[in-house]
C-alpha atoms as a PDB file:
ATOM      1  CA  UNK A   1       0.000   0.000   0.000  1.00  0.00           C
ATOM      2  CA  UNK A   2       2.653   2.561   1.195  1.00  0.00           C
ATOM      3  CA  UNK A   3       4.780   1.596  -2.315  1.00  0.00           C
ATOM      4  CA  UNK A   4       1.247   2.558  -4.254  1.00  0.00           C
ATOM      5  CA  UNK A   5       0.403   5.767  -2.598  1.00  0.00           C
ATOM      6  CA  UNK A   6       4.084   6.990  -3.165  1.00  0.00           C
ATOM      7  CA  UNK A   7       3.930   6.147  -6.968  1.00  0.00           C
ATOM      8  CA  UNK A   8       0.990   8.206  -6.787  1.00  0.00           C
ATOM      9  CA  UNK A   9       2.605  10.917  -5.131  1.00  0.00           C
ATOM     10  CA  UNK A  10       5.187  10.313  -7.851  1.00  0.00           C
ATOM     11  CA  UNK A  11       3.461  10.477 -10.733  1.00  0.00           C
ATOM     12  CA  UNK A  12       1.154  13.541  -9.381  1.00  0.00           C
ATOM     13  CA  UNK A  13       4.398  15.342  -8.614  1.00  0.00           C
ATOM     14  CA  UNK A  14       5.563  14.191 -12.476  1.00  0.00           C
ATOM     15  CA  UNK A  15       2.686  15.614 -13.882  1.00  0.00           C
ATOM     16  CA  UNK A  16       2.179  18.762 -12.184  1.00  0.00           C
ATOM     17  CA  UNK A  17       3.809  21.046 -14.509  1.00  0.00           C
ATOM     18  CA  UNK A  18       2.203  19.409 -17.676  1.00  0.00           C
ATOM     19  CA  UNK A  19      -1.893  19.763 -15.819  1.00  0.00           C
ATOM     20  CA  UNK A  20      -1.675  23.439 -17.104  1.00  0.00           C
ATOM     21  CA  UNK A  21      -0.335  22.671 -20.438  1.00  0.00           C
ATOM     22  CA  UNK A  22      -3.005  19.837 -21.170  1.00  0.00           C
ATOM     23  CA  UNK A  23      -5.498  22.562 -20.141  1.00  0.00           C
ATOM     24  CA  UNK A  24      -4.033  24.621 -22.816  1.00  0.00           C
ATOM     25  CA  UNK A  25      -4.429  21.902 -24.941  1.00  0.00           C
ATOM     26  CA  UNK A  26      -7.928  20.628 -24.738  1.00  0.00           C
ATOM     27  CA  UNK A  27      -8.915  24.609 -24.966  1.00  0.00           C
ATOM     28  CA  UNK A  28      -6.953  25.040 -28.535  1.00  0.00           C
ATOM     29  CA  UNK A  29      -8.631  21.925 -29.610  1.00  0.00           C
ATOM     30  CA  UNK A  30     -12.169  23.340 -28.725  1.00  0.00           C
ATOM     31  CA  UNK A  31     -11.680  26.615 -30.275  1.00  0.00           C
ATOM     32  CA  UNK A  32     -10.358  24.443 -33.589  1.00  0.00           C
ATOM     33  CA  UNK A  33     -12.799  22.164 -33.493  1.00  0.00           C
ATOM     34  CA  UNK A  34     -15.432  25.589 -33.360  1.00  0.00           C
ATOM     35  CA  UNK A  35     -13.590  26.985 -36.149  1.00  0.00           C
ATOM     36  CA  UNK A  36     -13.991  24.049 -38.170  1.00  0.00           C
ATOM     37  CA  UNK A  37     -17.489  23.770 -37.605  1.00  0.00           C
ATOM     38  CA  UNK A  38     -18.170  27.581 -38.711  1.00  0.00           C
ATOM     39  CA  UNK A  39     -16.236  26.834 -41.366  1.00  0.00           C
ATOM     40  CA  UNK A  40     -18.180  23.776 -43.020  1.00  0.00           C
ATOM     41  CA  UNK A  41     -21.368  25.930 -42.295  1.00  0.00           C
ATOM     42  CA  UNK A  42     -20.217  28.495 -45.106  1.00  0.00           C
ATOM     43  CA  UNK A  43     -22.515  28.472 -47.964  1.00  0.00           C
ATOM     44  CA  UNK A  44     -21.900  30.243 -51.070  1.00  0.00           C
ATOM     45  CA  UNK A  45     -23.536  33.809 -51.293  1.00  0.00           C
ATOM     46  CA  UNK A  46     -26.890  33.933 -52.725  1.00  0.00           C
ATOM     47  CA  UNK A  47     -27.630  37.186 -55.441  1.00  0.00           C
ATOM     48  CA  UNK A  48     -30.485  39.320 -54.677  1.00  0.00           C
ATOM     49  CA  UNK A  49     -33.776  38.745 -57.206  1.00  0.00           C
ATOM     50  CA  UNK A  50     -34.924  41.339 -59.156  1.00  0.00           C
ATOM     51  CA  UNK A  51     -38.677  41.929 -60.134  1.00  0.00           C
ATOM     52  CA  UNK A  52     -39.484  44.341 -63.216  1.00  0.00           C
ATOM     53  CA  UNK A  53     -43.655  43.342 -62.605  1.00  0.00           C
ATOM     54  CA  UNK A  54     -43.712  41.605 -66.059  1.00  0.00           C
ATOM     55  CA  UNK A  55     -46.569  38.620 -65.831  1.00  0.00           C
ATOM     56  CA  UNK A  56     -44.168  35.857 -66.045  1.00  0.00           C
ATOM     57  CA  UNK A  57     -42.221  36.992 -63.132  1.00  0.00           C
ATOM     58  CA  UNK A  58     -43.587  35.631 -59.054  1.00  0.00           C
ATOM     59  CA  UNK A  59     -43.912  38.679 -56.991  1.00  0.00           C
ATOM     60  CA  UNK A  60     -43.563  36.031 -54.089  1.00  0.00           C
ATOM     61  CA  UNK A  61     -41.281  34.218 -55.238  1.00  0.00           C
ATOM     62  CA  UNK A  62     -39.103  37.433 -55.160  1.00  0.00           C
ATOM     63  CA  UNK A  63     -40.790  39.029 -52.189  1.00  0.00           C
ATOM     64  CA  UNK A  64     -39.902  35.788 -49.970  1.00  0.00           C
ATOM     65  CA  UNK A  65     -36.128  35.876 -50.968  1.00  0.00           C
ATOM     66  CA  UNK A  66     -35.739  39.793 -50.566  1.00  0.00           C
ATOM     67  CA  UNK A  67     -37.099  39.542 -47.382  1.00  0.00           C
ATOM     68  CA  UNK A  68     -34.961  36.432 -46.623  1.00  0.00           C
ATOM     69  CA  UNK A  69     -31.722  38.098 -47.418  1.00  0.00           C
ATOM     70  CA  UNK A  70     -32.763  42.377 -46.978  1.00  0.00           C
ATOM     71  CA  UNK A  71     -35.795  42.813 -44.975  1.00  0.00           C
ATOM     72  CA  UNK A  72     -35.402  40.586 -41.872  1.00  0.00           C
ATOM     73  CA  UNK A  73     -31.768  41.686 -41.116  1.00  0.00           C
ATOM     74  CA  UNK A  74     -32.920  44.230 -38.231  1.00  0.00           C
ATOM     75  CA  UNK A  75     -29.095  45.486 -38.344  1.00  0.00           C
ATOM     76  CA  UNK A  76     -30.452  47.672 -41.320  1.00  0.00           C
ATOM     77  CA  UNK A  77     -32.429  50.729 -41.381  1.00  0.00           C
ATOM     78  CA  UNK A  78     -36.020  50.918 -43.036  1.00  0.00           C
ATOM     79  CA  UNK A  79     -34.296  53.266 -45.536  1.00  0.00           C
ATOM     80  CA  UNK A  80     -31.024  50.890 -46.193  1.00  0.00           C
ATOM     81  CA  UNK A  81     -34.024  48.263 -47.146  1.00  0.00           C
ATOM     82  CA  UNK A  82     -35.680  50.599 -49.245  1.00  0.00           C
ATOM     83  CA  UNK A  83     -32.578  51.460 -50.865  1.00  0.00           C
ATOM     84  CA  UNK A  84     -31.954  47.455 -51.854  1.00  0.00           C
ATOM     85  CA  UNK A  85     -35.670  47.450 -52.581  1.00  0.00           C
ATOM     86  CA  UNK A  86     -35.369  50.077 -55.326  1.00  0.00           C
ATOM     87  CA  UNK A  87     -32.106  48.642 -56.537  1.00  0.00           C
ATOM     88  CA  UNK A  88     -33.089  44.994 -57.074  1.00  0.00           C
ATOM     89  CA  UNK A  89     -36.571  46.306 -58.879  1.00  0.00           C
ATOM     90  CA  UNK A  90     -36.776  47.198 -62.464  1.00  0.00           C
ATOM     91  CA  UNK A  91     -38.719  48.212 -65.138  1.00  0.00           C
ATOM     92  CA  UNK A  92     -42.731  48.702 -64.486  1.00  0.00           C
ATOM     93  CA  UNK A  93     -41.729  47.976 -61.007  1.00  0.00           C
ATOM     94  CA  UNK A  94     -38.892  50.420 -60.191  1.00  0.00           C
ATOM     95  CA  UNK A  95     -41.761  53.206 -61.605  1.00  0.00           C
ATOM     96  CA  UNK A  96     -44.027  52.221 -58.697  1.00  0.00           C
ATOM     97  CA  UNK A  97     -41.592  53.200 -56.243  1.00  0.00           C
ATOM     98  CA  UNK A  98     -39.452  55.816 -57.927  1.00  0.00           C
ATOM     99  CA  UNK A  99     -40.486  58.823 -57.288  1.00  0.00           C
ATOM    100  CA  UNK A 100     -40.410  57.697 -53.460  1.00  0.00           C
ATOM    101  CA  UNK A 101     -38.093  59.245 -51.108  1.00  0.00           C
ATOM    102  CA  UNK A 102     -35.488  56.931 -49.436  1.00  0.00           C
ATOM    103  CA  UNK A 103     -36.971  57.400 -45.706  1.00  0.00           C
ATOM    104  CA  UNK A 104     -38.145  55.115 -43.324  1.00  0.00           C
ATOM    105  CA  UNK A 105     -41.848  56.149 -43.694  1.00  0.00           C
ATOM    106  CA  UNK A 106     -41.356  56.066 -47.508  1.00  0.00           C
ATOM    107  CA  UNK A 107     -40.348  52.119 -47.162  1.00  0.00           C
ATOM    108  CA  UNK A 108     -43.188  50.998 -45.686  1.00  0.00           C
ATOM    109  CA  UNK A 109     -45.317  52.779 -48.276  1.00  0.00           C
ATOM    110  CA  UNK A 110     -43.065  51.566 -51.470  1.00  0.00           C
ATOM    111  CA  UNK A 111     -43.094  48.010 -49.854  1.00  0.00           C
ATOM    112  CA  UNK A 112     -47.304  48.321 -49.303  1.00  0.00           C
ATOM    113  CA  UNK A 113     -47.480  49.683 -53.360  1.00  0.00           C
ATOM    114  CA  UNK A 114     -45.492  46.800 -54.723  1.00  0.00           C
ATOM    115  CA  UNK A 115     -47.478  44.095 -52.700  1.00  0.00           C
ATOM    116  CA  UNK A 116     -51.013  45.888 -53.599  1.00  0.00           C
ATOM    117  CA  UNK A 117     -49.508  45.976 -57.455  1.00  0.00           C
ATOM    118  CA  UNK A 118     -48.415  42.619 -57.893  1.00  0.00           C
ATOM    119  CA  UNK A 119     -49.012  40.140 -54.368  1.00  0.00           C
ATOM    120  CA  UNK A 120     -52.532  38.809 -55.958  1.00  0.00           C
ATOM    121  CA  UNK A 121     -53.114  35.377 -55.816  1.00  0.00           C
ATOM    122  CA  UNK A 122     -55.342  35.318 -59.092  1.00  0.00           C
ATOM    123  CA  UNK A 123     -52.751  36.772 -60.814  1.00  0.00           C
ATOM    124  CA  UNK A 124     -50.348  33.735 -59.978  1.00  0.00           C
ATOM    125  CA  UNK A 125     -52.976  31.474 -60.154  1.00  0.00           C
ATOM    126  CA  UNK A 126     -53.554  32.258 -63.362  1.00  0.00           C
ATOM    127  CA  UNK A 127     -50.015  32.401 -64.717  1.00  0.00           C
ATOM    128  CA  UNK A 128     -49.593  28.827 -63.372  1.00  0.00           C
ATOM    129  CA  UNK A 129     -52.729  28.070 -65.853  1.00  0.00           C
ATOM    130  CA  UNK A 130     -51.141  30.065 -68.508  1.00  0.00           C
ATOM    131  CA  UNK A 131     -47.633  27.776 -67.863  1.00  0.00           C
ATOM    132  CA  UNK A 132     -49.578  24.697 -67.674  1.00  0.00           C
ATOM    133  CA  UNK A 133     -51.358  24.784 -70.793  1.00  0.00           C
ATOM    134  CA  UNK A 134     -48.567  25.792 -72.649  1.00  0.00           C
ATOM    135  CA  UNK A 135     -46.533  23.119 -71.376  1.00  0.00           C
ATOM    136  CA  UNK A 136     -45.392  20.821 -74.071  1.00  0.00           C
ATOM    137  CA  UNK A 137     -46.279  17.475 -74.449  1.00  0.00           C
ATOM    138  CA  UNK A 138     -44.052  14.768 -73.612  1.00  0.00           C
ATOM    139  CA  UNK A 139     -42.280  12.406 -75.835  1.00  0.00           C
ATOM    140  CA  UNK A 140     -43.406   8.561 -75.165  1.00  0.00           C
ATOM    141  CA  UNK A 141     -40.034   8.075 -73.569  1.00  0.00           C
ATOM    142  CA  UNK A 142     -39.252   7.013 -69.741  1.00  0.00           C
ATOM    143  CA  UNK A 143     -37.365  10.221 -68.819  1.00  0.00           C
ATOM    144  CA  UNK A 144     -39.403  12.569 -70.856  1.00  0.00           C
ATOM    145  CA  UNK A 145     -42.418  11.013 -68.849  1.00  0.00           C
ATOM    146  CA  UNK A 146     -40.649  11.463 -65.499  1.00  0.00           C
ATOM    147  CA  UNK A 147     -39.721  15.174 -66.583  1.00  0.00           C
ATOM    148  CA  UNK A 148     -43.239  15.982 -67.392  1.00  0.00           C
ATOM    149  CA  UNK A 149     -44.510  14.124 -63.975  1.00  0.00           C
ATOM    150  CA  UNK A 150     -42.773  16.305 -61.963  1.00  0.00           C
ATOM    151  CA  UNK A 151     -43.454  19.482 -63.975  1.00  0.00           C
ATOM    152  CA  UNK A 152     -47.274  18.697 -63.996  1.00  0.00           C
ATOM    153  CA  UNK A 153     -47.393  17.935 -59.691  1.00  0.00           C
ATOM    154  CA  UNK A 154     -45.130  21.269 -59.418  1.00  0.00           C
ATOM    155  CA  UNK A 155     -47.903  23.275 -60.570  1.00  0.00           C
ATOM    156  CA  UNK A 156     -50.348  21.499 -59.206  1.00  0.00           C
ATOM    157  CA  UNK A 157     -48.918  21.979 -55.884  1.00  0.00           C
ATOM    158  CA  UNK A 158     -48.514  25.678 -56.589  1.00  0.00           C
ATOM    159  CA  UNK A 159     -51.643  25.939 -57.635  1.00  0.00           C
ATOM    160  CA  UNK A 160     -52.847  24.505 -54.573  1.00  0.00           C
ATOM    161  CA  UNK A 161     -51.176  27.031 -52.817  1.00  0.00           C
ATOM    162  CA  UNK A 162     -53.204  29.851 -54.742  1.00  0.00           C
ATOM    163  CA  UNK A 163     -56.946  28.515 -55.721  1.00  0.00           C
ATOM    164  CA  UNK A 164     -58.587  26.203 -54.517  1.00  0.00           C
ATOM    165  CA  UNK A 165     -58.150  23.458 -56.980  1.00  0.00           C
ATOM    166  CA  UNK A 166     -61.184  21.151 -55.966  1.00  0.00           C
ATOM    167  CA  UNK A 167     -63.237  22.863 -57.879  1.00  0.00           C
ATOM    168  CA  UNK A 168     -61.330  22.856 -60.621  1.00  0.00           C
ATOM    169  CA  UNK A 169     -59.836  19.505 -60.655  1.00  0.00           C
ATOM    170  CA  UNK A 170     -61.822  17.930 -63.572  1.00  0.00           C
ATOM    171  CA  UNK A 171     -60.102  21.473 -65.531  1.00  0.00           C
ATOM    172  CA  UNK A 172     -56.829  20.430 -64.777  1.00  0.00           C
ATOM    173  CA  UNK A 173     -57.238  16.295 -65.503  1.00  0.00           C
ATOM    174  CA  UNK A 174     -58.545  17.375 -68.711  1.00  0.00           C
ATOM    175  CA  UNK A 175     -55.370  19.611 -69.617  1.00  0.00           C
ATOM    176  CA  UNK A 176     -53.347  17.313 -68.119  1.00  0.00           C
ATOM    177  CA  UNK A 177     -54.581  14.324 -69.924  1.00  0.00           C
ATOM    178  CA  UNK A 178     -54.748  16.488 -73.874  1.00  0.00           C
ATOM    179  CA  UNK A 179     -51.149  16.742 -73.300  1.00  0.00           C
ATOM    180  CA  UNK A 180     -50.421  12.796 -72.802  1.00  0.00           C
ATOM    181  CA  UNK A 181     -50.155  11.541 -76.283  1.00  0.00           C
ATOM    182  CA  UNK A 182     -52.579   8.974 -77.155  1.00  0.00           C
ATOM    183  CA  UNK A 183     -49.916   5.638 -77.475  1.00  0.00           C
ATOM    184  CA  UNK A 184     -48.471   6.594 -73.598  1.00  0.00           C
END
């Protein structure tokens, strides 16, 4: 017993100087291991949208990202948004909000203008029934099949989203079922 209890005092008294370095050591090793994990969670930047107001463009679409990557941030002033807001539009939709000031009152007003202009659901419910019957047919292979599948339930599901599609479900089979060639 006595020979164990003086190894331990042994190897304590061994050790000492190193308990601080090891410390050190398990710290770096956290702060690297942080580092590392910021670093995987880099993502490439994403570009701002831009919306002229021209029918084939989504107002929401756009809306959702700008306010994704400009309008949440609440590091930014009303007016810095407005600023992006104005830059990123175009066209019939920059005229909406040009002749705006760039104040904080003036955002709020620009952003209400634009959503009253183009944010109506008949609108994009229509230009999904506009994309789906001008959606070509597909050829009677496997892949063209597939591609046309997944075009067809992607509007569907948008559509969904806009109108209530019950009611208008024997429409859409119909469309759906012109564009099938005959030998599929």
């Amino acid at each position: 017993m006595v020979d164990v209890a003086s190894y331990e005092d042994h190897t304590q008294a061994t050790l000492h100087p190193y308990v601080k370095l090891i410390a050190q050591n398990k710290a770096t090793t956290i702060i690297v291991s942080s580092n590392m994990n910021q670093a995987e969670a880099r993502l490439p930047p994403i570009n701002l949208p831009t919306f002229s107001g021209k029918d084939e463009e989504d107002w929401d679409e756009f809306w959702n990202k700008f306010v994704d990557l400009v309008h949440s941030k609440q590091s930014l002033s009303k007016s810095s948004k407005f600023s992006y807001l104005q830059g990123q539009s175009s066209g019939e939709a920059k005229t909406v909000v040009s002749h705006m000031r760039l104040t904080n009152d003036d955002h709020d007003q620009a952003v209400q203008l634009l959503k009253d202009n183009y944010a109506d659901p008949e609108v994009r419910t229509l230009h999904l029934v506009h994309e789906l019957l001008h959606l070509p047919s597909p050829e009677a292979s496997a892949d063209s099949l597939q591609v046309f599948k997944q075009e067809v339930e992607s509007m569907i599901k948008a559509l969904r989203l806009t109108a209530d599609t019950t009611r208008a479900e024997r429409v859409l089979k119909i469309i759906v079922q012109e564009k099938i060639p005959s030998y599929v």
